[in-house]
Protein backbone atom coordinates (compact mmCIF):
# COMPACT_ATOMS: atom_id res chain seq x y z
CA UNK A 1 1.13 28.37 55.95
CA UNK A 2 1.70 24.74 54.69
CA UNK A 3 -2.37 24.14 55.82
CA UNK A 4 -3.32 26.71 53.99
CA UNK A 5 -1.78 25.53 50.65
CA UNK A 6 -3.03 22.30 51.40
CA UNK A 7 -6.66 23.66 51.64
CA UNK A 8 -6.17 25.82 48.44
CA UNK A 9 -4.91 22.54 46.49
CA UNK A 10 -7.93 20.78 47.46
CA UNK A 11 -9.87 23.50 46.70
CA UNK A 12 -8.59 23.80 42.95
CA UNK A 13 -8.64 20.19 42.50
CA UNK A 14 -12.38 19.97 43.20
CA UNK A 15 -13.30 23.28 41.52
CA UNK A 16 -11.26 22.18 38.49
CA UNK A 17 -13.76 20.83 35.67
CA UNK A 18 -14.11 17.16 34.80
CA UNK A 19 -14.66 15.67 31.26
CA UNK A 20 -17.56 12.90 32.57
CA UNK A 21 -18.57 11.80 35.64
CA UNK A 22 -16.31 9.40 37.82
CA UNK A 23 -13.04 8.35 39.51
CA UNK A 24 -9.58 6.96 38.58
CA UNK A 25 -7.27 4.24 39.56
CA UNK A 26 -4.68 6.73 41.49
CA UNK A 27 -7.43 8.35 43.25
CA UNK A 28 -7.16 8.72 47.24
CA UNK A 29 -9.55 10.72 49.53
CA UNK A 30 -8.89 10.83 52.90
CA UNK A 31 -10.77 11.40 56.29
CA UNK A 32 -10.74 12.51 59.91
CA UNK A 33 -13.09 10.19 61.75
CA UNK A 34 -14.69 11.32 64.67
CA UNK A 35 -16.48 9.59 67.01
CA UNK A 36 -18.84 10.60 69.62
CA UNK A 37 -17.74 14.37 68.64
CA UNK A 38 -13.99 13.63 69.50
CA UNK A 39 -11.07 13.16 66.82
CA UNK A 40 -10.77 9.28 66.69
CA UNK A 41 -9.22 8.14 63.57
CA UNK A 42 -9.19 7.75 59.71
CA UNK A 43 -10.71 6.67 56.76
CA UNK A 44 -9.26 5.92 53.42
CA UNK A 45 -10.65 5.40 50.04
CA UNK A 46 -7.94 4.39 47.32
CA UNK A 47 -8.64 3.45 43.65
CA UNK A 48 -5.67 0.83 42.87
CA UNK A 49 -3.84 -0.15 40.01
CA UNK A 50 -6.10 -2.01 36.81
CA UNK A 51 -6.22 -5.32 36.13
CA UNK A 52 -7.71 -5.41 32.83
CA UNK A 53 -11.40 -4.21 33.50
CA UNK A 54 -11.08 -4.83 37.19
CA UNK A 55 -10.21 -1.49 38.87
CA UNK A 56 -9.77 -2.22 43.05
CA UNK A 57 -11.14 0.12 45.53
CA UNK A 58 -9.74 -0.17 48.73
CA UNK A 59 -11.61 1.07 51.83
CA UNK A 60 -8.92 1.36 55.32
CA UNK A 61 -10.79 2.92 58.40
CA UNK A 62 -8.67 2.95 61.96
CA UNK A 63 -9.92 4.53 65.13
CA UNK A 64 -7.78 4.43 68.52
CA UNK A 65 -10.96 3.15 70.78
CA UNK A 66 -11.59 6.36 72.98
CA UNK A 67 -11.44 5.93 76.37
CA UNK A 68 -11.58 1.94 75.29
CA UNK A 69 -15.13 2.18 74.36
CA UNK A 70 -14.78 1.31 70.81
CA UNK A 71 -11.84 -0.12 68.51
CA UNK A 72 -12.33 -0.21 64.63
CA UNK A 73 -9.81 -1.25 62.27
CA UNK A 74 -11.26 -2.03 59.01
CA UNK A 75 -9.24 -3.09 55.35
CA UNK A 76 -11.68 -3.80 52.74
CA UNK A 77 -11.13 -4.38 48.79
CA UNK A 78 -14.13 -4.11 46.26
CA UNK A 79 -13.46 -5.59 43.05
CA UNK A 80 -15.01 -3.03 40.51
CA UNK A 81 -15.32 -3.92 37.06
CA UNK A 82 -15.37 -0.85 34.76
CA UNK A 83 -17.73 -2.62 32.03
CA UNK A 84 -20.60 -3.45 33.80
CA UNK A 85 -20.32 -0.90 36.78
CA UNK A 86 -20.87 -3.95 38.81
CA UNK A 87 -18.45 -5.55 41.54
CA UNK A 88 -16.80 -8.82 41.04
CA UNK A 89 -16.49 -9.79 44.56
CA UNK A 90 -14.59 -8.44 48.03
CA UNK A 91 -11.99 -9.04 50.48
CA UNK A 92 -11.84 -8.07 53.95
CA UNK A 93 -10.24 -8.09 57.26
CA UNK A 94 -11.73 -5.94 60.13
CA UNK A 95 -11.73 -6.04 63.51
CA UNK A 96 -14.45 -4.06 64.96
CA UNK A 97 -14.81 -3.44 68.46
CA UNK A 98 -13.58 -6.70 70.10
CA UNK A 99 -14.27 -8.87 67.15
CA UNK A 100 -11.40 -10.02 64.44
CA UNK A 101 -12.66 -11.78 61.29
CA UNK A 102 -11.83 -11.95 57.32
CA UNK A 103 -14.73 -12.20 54.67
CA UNK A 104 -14.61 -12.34 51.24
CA UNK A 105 -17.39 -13.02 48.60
CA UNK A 106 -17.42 -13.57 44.97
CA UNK A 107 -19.92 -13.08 42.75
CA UNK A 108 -21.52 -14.93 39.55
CA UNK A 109 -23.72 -12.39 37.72
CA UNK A 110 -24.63 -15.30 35.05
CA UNK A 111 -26.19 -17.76 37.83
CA UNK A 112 -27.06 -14.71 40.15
CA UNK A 113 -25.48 -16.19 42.97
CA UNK A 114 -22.68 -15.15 45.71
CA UNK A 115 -20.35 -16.97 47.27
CA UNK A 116 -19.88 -15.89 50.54
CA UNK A 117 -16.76 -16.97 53.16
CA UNK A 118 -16.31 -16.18 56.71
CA UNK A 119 -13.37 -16.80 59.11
CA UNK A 120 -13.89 -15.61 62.89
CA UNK A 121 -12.11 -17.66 65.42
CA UNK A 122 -10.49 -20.01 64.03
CA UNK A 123 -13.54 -21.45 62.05
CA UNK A 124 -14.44 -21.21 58.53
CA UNK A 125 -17.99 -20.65 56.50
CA UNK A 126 -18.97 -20.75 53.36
CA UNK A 127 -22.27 -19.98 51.81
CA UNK A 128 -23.73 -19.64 48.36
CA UNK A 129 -26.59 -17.53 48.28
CA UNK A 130 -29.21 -16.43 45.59
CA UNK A 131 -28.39 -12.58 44.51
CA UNK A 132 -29.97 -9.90 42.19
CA UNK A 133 -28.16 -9.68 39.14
CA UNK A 134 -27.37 -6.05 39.82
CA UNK A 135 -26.53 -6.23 43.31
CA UNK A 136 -23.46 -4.46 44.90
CA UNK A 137 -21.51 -4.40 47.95
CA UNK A 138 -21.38 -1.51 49.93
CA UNK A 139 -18.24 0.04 48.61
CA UNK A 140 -19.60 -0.43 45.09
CA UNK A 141 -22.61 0.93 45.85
CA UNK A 142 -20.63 4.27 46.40
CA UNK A 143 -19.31 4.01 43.48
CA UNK A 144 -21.86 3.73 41.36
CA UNK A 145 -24.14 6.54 43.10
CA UNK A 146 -21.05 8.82 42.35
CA UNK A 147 -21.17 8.10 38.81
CA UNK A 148 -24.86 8.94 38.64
CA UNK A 149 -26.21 12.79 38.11
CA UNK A 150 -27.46 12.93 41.57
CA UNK A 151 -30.09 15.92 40.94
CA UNK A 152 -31.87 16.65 43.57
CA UNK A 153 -35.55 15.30 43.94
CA UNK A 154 -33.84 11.76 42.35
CA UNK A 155 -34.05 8.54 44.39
CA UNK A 156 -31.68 5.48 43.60
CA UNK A 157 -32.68 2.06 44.94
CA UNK A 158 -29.78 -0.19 44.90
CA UNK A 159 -29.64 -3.91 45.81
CA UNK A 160 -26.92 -4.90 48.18
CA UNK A 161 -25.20 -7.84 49.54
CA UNK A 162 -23.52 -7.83 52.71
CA UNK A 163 -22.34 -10.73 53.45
CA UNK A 164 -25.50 -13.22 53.71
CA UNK A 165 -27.23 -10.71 54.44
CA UNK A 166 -28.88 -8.47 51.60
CA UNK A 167 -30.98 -5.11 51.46
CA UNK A 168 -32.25 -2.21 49.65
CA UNK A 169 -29.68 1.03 49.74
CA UNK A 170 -32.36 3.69 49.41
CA UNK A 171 -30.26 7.10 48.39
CA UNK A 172 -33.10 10.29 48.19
CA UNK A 173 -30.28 13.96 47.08
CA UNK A 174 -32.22 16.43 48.68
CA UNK A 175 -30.45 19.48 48.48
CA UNK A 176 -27.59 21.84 48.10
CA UNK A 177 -25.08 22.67 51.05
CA UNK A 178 -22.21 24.82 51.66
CA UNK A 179 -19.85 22.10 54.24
CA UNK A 180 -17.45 23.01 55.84
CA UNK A 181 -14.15 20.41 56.50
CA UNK A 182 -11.25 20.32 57.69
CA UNK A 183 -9.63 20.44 53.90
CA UNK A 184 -11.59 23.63 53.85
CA UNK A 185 -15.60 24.50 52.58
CA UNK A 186 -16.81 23.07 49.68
CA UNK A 187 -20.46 23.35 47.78
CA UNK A 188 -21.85 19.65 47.93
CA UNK A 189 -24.58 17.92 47.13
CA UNK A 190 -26.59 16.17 50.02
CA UNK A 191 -27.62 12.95 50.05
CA UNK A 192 -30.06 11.04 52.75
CA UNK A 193 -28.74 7.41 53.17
CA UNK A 194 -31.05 4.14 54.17
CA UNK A 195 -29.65 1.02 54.83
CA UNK A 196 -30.26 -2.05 56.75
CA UNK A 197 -27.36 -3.13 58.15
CA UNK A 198 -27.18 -5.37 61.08
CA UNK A 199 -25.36 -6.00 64.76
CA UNK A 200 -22.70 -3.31 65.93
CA UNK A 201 -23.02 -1.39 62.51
CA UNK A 202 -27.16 -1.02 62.07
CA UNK A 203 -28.37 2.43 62.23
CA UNK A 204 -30.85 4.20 64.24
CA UNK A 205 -31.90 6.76 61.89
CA UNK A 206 -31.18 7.84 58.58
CA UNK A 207 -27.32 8.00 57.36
CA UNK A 208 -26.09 11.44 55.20
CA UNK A 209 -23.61 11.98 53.17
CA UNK A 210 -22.34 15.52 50.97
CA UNK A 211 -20.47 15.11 47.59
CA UNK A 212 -18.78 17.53 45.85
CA UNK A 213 -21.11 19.35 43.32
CA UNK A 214 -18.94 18.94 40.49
CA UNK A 215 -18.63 15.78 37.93
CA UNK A 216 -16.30 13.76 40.70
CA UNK A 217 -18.84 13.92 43.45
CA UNK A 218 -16.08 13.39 45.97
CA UNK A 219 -17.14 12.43 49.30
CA UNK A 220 -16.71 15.32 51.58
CA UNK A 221 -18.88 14.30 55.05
CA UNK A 222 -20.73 11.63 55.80
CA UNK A 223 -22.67 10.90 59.39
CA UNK A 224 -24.47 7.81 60.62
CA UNK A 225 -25.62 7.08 63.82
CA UNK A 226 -23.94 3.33 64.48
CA UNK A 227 -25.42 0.89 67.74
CA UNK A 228 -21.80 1.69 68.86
CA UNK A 229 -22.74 5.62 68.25
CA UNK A 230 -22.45 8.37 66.17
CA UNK A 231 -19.64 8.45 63.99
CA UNK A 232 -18.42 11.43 61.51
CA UNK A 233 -16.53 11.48 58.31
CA UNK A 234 -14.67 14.81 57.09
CA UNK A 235 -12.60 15.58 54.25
CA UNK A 236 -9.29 15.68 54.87
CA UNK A 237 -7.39 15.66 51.78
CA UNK A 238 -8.29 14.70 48.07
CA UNK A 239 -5.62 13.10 45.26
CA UNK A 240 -6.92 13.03 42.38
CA UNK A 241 -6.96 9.74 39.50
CA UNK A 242 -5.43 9.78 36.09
CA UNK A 243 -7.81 9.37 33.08
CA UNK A 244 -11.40 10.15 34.48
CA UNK A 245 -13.60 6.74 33.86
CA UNK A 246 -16.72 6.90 31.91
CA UNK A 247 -20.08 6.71 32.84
């Protein structure tokens, strides 16, 4: 009984109209990770407390390393700054499949450089590399494609930093689904992902990911085929922000 409210408030919430296109400090989706078809884990998205024009966006992903072939525990901040629709920089610690380190990077749209540091055992680097003016991380790259119309046919080319190592985030919406989740089905909007990521996380093939088709365009699934394997994404629950940003 208590599921099935839960699937009927997540239902209403993303059936309920929005005034513009967007997300909220206060917001928090969350996921059931599978990987290699078996439960594993989840994933978090939180939109934190302001300050000022810096909203931050906290990505938390935790597996339990099936069978001890794989071990992911990820805590990443994006620094998102509500004028520009740009991020400021980002923080993380992760430790990803044998491998503990902390990054952060900071970035200076007037010189259209990054600063980025690395810590993995015991050693510290720090690099200042040359960076589109537009460019995003990978968390504000999310962002921003959720705040865009996202009709299908569109493509959105996004520049992307990360770390040293930068790309193109090609996003082509191709088409309407039905999905089906474990927060119950929801109409979404599909969305073919390409990236060029590199080491444990570079993908073989394409990435996808459905969002709500409503104003939010809430992430309900997402799939990408990893080095380390396939790895699934499914709406769990959804929370809701306070004031809706604009576009």
């Amino acid at each position: 009984m208590h599921k099935r409210l839960a699937i009927l408030a997540v239902a209403a919430l993303l059936a309920a109209p929005a005034g513009a296109r967007g997300f909220s400090p206060g917001e928090e989706t969350v996921f059931r990770i599978t990987y290699l078809s078996l439960p594993t884990g989840e994933g978090r998205i939180v939109v934190g407390k302001p300050e000022g024009d810096i909203w931050p966006v906290v990505f938390q992903a935790k597996t339990q390393g099936v069978a001890g072939l794989v071990d992911i525990r990820e805590h990443l901040v994006s620094y998102w700054d509500t004028r520009t629709k740009l991020t400021r920089g980002s923080d993380l610690k992760a430790y990803e499949v044998g491998d503990f380190h902390q990054d952060s990077a900071r970035f200076d749209r007037a010189t259209g450089k990054a600063t980025v540091t690395v810590q993995r055992k015991g050693k510290k680097k720090e690099q200042t590399i040359e960076v589109p003016r537009d460019v995003q991380d990978l968390t504000s790259a999310f962002m921003w494609l959720r705040l865009q119309p996202l009709e299908v046919g569109r493509r959105y080319d996004v520049p992307v930093a990360s770390g040293t190592h930068q790309f193109t985030l090609i996003a082509e919406v191709v088409g309407r689904e039905r999905v089906e989740t474990p927060a119950g089905a929801f109409p979404t909007i599909k969305v073919k992902i390409q990236t060029a990521l590199e080491g444990k996380f570079s993908t073989k093939r394409d990435s996808w990911m459905w969002l709500s088709d409503d104003a939010r365009h809430v992430l309900v699934r997402a799939e990408a085929d990893f080095a380390v394997g396939s790895i699934v994404a499914e709406l769990r629950s959804y929370t809701p922000g306070g004031e809706v940003a604009a576009r």
